[in-house]
Protein backbone atom coordinates (compact mmCIF):
# COMPACT_ATOMS: atom_id res chain seq x y z
CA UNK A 1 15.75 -17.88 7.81
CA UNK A 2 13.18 -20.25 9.98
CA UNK A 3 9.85 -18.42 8.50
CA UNK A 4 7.38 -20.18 11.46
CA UNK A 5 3.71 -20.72 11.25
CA UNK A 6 2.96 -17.32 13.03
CA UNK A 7 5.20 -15.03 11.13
CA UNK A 8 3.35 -17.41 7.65
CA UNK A 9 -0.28 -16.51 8.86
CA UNK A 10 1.17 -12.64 9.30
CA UNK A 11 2.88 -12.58 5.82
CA UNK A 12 -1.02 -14.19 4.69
CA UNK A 13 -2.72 -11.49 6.57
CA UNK A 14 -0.65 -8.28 5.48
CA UNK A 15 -0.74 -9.71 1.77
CA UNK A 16 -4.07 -8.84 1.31
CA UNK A 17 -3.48 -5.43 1.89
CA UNK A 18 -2.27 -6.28 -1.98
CA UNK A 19 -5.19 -7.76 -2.90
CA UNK A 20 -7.22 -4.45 -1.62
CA UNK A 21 -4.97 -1.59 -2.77
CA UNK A 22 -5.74 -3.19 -6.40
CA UNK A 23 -9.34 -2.18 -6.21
CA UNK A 24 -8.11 1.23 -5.67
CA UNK A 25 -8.20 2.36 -9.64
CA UNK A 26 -11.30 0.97 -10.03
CA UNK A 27 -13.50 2.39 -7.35
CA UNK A 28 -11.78 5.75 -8.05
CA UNK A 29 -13.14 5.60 -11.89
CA UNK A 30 -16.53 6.73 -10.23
CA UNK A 31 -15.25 9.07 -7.78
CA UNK A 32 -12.78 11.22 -10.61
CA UNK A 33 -14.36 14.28 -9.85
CA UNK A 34 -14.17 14.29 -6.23
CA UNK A 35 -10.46 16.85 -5.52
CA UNK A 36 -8.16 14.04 -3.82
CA UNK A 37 -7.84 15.51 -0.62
CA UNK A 38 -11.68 15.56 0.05
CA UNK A 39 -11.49 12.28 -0.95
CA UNK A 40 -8.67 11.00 1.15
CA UNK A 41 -10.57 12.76 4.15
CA UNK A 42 -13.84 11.01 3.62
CA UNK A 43 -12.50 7.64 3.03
CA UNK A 44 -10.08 7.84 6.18
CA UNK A 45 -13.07 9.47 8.07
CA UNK A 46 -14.71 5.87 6.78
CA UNK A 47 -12.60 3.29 7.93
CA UNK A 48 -11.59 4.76 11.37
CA UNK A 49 -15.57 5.07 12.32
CA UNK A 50 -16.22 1.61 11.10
CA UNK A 51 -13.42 0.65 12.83
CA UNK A 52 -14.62 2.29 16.06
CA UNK A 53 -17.44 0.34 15.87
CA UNK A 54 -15.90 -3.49 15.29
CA UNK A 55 -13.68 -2.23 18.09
CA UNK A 56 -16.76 -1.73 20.38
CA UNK A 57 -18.90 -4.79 18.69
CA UNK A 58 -16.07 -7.31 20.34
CA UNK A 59 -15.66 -5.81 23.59
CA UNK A 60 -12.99 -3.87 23.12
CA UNK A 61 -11.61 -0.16 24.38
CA UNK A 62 -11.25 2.58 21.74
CA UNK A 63 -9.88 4.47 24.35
CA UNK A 64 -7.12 1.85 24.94
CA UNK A 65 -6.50 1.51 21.42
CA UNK A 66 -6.02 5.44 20.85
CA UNK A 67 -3.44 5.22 24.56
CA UNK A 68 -0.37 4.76 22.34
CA UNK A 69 3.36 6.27 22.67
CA UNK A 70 3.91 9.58 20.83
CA UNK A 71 6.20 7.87 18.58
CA UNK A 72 3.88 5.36 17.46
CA UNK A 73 0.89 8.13 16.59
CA UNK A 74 3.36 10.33 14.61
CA UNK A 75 4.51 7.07 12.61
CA UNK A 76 1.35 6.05 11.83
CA UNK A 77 -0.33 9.24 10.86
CA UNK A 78 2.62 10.34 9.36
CA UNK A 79 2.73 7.27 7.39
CA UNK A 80 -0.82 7.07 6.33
CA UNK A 81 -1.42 10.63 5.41
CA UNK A 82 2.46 12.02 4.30
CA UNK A 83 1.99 9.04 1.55
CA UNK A 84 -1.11 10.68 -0.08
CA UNK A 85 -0.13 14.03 0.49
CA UNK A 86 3.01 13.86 -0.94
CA UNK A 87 1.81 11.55 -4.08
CA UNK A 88 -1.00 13.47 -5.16
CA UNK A 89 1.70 16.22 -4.87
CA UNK A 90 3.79 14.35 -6.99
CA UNK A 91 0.97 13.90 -9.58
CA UNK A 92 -0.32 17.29 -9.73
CA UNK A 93 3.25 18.60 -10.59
CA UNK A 94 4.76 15.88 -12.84
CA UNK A 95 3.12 13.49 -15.53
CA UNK A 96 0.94 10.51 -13.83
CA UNK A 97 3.12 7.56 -15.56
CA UNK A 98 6.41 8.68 -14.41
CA UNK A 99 5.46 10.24 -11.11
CA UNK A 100 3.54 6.97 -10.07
CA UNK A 101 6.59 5.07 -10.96
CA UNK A 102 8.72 6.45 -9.47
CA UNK A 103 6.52 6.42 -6.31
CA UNK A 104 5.97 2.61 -6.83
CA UNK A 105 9.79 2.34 -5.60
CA UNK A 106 8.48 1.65 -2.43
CA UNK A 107 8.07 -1.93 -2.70
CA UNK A 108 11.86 -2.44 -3.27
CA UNK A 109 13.05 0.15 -1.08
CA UNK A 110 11.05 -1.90 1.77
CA UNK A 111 13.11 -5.11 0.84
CA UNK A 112 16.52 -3.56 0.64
CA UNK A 113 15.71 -1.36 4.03
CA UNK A 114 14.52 -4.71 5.53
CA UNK A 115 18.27 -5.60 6.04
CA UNK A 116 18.23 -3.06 9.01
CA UNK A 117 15.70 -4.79 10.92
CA UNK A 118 17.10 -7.27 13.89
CA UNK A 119 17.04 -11.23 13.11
CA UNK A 120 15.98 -10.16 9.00
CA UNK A 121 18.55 -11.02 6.52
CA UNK A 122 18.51 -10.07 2.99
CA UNK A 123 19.15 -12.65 0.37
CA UNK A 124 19.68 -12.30 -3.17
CA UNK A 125 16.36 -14.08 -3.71
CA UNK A 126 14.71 -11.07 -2.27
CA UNK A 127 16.41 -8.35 -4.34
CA UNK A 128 15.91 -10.33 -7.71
CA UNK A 129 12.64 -10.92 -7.09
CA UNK A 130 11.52 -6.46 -6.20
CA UNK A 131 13.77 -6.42 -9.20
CA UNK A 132 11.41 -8.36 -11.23
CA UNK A 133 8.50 -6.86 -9.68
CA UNK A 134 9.57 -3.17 -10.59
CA UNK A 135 10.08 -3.57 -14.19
CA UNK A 136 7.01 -5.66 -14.48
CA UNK A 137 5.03 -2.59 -13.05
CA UNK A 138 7.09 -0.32 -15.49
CA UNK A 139 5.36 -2.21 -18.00
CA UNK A 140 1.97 -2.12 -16.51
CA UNK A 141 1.99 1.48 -15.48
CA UNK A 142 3.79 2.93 -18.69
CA UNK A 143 2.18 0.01 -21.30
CA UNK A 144 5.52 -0.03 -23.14
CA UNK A 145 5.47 3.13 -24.51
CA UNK A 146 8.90 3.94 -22.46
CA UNK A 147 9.89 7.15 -19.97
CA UNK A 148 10.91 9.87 -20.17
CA UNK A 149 11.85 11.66 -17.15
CA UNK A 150 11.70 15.77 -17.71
CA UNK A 151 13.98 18.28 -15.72
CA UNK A 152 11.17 20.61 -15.44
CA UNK A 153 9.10 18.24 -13.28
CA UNK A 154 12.18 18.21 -10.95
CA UNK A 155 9.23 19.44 -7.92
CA UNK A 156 6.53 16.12 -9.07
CA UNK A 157 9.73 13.82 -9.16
CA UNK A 158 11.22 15.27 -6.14
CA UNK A 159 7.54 14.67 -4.31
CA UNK A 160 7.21 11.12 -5.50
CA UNK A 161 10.56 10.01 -4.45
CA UNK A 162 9.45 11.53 -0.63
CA UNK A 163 6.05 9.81 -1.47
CA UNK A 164 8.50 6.01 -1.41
CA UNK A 165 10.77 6.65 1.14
CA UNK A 166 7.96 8.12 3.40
CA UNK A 167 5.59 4.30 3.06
CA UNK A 168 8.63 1.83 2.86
CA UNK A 169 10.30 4.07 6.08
CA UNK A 170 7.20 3.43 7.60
CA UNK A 171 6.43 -0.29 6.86
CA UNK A 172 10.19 -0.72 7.88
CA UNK A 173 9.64 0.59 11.71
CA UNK A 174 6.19 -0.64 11.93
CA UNK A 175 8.04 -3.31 13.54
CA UNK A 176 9.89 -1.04 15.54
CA UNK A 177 5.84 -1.25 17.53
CA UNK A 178 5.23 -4.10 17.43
CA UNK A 179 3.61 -4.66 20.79
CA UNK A 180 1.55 -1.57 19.61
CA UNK A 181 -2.11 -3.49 19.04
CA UNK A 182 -3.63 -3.23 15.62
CA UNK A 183 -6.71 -1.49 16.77
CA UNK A 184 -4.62 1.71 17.18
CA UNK A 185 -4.90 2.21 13.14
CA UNK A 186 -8.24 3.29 13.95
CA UNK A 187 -6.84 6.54 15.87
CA UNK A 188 -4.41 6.93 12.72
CA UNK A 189 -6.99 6.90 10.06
CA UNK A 190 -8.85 9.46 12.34
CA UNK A 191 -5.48 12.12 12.51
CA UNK A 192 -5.32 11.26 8.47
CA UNK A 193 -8.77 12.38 7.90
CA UNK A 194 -8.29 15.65 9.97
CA UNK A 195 -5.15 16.61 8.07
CA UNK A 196 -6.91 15.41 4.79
CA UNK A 197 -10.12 17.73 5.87
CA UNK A 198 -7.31 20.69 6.66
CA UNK A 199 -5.27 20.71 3.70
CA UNK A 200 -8.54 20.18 1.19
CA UNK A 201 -9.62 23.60 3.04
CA UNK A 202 -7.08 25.05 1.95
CA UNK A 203 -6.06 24.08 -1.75
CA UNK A 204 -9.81 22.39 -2.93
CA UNK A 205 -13.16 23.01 -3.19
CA UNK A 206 -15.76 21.08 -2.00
CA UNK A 207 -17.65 19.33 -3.98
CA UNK A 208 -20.93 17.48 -3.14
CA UNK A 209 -20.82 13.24 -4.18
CA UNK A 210 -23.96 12.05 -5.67
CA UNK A 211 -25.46 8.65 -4.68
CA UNK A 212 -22.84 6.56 -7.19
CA UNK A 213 -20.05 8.21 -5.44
CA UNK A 214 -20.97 8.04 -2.34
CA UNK A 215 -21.28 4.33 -2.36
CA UNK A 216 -17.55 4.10 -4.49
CA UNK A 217 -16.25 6.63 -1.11
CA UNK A 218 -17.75 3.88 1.32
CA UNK A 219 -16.44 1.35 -0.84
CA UNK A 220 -12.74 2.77 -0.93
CA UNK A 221 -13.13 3.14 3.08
CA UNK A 222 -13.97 0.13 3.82
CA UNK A 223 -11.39 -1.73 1.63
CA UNK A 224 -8.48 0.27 -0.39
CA UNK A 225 -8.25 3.00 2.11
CA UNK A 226 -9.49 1.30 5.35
CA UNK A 227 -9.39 -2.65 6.16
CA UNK A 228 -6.05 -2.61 3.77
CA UNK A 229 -4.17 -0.37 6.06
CA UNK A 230 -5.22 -2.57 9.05
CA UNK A 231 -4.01 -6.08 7.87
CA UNK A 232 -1.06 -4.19 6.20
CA UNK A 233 -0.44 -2.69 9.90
CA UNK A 234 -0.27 -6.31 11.60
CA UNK A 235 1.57 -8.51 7.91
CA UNK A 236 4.65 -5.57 8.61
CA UNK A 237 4.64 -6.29 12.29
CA UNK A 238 4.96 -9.67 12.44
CA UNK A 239 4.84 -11.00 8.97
CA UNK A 240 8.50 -11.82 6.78
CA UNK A 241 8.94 -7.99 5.09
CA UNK A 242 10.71 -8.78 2.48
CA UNK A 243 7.70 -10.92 1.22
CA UNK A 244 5.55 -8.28 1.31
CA UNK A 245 7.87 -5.77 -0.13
CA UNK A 246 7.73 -8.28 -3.29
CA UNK A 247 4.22 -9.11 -3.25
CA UNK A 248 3.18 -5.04 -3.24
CA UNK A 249 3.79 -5.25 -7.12
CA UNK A 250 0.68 -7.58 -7.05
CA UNK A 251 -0.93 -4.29 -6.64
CA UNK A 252 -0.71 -3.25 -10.53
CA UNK A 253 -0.72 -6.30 -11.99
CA UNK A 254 -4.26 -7.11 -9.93
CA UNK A 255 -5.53 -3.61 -10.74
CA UNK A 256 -4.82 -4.28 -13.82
CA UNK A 257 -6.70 -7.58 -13.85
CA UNK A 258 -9.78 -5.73 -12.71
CA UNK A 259 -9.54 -3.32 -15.29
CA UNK A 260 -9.68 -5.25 -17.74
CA UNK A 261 -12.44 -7.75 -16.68
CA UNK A 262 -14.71 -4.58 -16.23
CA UNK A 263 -14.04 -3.54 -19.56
CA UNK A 264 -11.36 -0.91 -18.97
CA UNK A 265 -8.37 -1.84 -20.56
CA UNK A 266 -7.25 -4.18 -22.99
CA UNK A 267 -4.77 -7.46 -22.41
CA UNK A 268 -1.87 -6.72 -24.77
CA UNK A 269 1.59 -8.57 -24.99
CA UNK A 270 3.20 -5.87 -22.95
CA UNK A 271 0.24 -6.22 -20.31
CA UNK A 272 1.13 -10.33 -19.98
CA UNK A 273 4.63 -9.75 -19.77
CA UNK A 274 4.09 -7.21 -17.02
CA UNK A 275 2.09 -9.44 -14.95
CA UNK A 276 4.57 -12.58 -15.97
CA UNK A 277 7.38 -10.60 -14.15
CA UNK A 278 5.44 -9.79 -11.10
CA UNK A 279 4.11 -13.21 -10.79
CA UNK A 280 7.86 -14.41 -11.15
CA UNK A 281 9.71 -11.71 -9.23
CA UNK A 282 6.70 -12.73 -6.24
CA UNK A 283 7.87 -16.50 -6.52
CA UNK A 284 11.09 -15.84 -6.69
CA UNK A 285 11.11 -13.51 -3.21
CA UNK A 286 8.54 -16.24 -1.54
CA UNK A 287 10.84 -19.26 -2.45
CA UNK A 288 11.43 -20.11 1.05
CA UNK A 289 7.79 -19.36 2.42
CA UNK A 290 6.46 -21.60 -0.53
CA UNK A 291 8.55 -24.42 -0.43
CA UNK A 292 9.81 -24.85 2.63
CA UNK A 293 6.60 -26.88 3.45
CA UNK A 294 7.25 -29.81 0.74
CA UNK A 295 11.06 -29.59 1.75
CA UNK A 296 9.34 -30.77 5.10
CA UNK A 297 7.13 -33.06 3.72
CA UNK A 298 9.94 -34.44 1.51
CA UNK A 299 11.69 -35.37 4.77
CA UNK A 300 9.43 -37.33 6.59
């Protein structure tokens, strides 16, 4: 596979949709008692009104951005607000270490749907390496303490399989749009905050954030739940996929990292060894993005 410098700088770009979904756990530590759907609301109500506004700061159209094909709006709402709504779903009906992992599937099913895409090829480099990944996050997520998977959460497990099919099916035809400009996100975070607002009417109540929240809610929409779904948006569109299928486990083991330099969890063994299998399974899946460059060198 030639991996060019434009489809490098893409992979770059949508990779730090990683490094943002890992601040995720620890914002949310001071928003805990704000119900999830108000909160998925606000923070989606966040990013597409800052977005709005860089949009309009450089000159461009929001109205142009928000003319998209039907296809494209469905995808990309339905993408952006089925994932929460069917995860927090999953949660409230199943326990949080199993339903999470089982969610966290995504990652590899993105690499193994990849293979559908025109002019991608899968390699075994790529499956090894999601491989990797996904047992390194059953260690993070489930700190070695094992699974156990309970028929009577058949309705959480059910909800948090949708949950992974629903974000790798729609980082998968992303590409599908790919002439569709990244400025449209804005319009998608906007039709996830109005099904957020509708579906917290009618299962939450509201409750008021004080100042400390308030600033974690910006915070979240500005990074985890805003910027992150932009470059994520443009890395699946013209970025390698498999790449970033891998490098999603960075999510846990960064979050993780966080964690514990804040002072909220602990490095143990099982902790390392987590993040030693990411790191490896992410090397492993990159091989041709990282060293294809010194092969080149090596030539000359």
């Amino acid at each position: 596979m030639n991996v060019g410098p434009g489809k490098q700088t893409a992979t770059m770009v949508g990779t730090t949709a990683v490094l943002l979904w890992s601040l995720l756990a620890l914002f949310t530590t001071e928003v805990s008692d704000i119900p999830p759907f108000q909160l998925v609301s606000l923070c989606f109500s966040i990013a597409s009104i800052l977005s709005c506004i860089w949009i309009m700061g450089r000159g461009g159209s929001v109205i142009s951005a928000l003319r998209q094909p039907l296809g494209a709006w469905i995808l990309g709402v339905g993408g952006l607000f089925g994932y929460h709504f069917f995860y927090f779903v999953a949660l409230a009906n199943a326990p949080a270490v199993e339903a999470s992992l089982i969610a966290y599937l995504w990652p590899l099913f993105i690499v193994l749907f990849s293979a559908l895409l025109p002019g991608e090829r899968l390699r075994w480099y790529h499956v090894a390496g999601g491989v990797l990944g996904l047992t390194g996050a059953v260690l993070l997520v489930s700190k070695g303490k094992g699974l156990y998977f309970d028929p009577a959460y058949a309705v959480g497990y059910g909800a948090a399989i949708v949950c992974s099919f629903l974000w790798s099916g729609y980082s998968v035809l992303n590409r599908r749009y790919a002439y569709v400009p990244v400025n449209a996100v804005c319009g998608f975070c906007a039709g996830a905050a109005v099904l957020g607002f509708i579906t917290h009417g009618m299962t939450e109540i509201w409750v008021v954030p004080d100042m400390t929240q308030w600033l974690a809610i910006l915070a979240l929409g500005l990074g985890p739940v805003g910027a992150a779904f932009f470059v994520w948006d443009y890395g699946t569109k013209h970025g390698d996929i498999q790449i970033l299928g891998v490098a999603s486990y960075g999510a846990p083991l960064l979050s993780t990292c966080f964690l514990i330099a804040f002072g909220k969890a602990v490095a143990t063994p099982v902790v390392v060894a987590g993040c030693f299998l990411i790191v490896t399974g992410a090397i492993l899946a990159s091989k041709e993005l990282l060293f294809r460059p010194l092969r080149n060198v090596s030539r000359k």
